[in-house]
C-alpha atoms as a PDB file:
ATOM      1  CA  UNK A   1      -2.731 -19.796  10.321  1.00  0.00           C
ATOM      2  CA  UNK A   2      -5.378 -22.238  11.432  1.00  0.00           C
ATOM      3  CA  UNK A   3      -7.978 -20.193   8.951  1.00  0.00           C
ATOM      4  CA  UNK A   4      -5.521 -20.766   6.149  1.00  0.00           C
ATOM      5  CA  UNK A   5      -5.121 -24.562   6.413  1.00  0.00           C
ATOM      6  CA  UNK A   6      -9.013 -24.726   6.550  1.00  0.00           C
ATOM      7  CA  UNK A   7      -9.261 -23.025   3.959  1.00  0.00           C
ATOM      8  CA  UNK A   8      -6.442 -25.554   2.299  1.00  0.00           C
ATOM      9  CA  UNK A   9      -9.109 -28.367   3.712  1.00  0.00           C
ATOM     10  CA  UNK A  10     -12.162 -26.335   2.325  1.00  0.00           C
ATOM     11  CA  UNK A  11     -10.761 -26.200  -1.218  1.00  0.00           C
ATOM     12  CA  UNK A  12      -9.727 -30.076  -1.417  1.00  0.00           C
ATOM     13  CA  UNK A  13     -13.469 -31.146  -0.319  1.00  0.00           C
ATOM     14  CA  UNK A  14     -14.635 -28.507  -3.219  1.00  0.00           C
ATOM     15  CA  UNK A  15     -12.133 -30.159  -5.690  1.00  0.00           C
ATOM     16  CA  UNK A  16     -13.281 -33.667  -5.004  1.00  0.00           C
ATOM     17  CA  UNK A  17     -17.211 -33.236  -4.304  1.00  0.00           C
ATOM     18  CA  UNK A  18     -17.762 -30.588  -6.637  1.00  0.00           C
ATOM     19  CA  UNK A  19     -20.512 -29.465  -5.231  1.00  0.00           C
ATOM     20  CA  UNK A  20     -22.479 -26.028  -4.692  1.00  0.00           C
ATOM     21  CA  UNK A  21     -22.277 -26.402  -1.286  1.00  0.00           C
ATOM     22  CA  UNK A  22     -18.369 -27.284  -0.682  1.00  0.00           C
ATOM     23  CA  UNK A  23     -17.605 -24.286  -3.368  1.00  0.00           C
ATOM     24  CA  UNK A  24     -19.696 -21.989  -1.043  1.00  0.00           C
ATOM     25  CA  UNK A  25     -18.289 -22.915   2.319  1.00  0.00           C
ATOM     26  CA  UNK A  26     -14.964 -22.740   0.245  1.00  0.00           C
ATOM     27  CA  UNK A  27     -15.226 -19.299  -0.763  1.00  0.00           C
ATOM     28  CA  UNK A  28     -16.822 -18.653   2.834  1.00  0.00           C
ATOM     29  CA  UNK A  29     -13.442 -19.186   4.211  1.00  0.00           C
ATOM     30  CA  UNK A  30     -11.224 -18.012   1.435  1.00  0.00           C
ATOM     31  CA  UNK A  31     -12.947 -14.345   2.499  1.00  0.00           C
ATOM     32  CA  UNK A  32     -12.579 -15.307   6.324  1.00  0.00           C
ATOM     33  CA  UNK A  33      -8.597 -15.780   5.457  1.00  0.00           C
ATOM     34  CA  UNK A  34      -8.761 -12.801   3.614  1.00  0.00           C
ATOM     35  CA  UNK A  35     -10.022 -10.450   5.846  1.00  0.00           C
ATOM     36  CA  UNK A  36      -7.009 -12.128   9.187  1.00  0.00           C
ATOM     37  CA  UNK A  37      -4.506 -11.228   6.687  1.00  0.00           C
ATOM     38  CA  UNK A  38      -6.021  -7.948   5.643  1.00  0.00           C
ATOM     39  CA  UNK A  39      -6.168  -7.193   9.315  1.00  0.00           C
ATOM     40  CA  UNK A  40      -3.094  -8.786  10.437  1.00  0.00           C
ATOM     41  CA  UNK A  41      -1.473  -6.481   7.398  1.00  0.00           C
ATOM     42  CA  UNK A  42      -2.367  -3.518   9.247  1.00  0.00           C
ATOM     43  CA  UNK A  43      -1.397  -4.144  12.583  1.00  0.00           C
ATOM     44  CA  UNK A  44       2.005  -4.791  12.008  1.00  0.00           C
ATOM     45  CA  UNK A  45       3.612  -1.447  10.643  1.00  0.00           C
ATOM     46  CA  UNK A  46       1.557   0.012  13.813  1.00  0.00           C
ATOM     47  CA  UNK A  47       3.664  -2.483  15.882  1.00  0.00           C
ATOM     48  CA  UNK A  48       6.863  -1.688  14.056  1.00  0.00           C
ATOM     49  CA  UNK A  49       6.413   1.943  15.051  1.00  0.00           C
ATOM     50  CA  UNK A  50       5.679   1.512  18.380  1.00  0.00           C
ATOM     51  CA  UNK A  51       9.242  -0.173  18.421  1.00  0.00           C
ATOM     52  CA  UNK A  52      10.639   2.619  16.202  1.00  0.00           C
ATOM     53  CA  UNK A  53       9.554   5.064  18.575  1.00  0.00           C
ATOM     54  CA  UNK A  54      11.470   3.549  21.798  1.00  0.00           C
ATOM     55  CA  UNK A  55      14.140   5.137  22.959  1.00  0.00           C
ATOM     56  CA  UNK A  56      16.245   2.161  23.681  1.00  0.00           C
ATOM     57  CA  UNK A  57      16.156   0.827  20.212  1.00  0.00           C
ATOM     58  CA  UNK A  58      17.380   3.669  18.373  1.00  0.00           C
ATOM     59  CA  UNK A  59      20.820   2.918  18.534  1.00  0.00           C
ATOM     60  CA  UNK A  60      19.728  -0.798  16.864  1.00  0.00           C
ATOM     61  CA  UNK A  61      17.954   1.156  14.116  1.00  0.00           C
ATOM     62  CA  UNK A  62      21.301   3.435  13.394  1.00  0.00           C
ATOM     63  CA  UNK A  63      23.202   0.258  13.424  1.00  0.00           C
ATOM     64  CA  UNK A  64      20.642  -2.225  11.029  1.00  0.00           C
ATOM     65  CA  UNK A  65      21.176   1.181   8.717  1.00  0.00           C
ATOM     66  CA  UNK A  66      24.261   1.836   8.506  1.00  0.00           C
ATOM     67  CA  UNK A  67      24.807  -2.347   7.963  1.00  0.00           C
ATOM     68  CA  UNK A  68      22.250  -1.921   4.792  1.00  0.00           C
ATOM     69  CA  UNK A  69      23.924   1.564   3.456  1.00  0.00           C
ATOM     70  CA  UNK A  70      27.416  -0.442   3.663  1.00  0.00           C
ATOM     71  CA  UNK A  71      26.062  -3.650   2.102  1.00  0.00           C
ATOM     72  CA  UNK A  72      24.639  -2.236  -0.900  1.00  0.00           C
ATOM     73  CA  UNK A  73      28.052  -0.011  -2.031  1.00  0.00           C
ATOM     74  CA  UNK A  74      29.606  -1.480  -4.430  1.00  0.00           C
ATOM     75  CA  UNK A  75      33.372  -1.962  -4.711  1.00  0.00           C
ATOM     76  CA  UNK A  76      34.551   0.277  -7.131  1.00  0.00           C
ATOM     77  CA  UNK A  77      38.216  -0.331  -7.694  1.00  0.00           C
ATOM     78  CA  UNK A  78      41.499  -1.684  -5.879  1.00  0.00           C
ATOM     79  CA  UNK A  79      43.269   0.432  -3.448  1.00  0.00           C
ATOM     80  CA  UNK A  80      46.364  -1.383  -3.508  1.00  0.00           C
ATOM     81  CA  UNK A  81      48.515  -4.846  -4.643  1.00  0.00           C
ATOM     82  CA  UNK A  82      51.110  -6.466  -3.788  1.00  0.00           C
ATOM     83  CA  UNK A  83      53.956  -7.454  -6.567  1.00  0.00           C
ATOM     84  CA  UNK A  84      55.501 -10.807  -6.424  1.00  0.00           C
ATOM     85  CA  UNK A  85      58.705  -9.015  -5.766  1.00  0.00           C
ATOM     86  CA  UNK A  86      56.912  -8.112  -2.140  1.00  0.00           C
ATOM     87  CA  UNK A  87      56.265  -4.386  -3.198  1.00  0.00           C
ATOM     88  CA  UNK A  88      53.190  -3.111  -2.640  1.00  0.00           C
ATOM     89  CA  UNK A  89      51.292  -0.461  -5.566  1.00  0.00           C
ATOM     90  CA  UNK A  90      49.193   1.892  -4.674  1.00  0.00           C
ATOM     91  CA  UNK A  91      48.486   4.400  -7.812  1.00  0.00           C
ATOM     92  CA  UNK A  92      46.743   3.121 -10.338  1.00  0.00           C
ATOM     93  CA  UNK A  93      49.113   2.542 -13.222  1.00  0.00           C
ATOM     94  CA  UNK A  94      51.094   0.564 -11.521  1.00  0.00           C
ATOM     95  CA  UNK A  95      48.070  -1.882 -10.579  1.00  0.00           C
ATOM     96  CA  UNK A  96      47.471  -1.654 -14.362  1.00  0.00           C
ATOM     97  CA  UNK A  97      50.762  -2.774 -15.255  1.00  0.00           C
ATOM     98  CA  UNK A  98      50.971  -5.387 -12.405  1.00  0.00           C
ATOM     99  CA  UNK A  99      47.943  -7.181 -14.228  1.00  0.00           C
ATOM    100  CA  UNK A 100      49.258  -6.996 -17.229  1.00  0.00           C
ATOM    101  CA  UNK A 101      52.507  -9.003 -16.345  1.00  0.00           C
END
């Protein structure tokens, strides 16, 4: 984080000076952030199965699944109404009639 706001820093001084010098540092650093991220890229999906593989968090993973599985269904139609009458409809021309009073 710290190499990224230097770099922030690095790119301002090149923007007002506009010099060789400040462009050079500036792209000196722009590689140095580029290389934390590249490696900080890799570590983490070795972290995230390390996790994975831990027998107490397996039930968490089942759960976070089965959350995104029943997120992403979509509702496909109406199982039932109620009438104003109080009675409730469950097949599906009668919901189609309902709606259309």
């Amino acid at each position: 984080m710290r190499r990224l706001l230097k770099q922030k820093i690095k790119y301002g001084k090149w923007k007002k000076e506009n010099t060789k010098e400040a462009r050079k540092e500036y792209k000196k650093n722009t590689q140095n952030a580029k290389r934390v991220i590249s490696s900080a890229k890799e570590k983490k999906p070795k972290e995230c199965a390390n996790v994975l593989n831990d027998s107490e968090c397996q039930n968490d993973i089942f759960q976070m699944a089965m959350q995104v599985v029943n997120e992403r269904q979509d509702i496909t139609g109406l199982n039932c109404i109620k009438r104003a009458s109080g009675k409730v409809i469950v097949d599906d021309k009668g919901i189609k009639d309902s709606w259309k009073e």
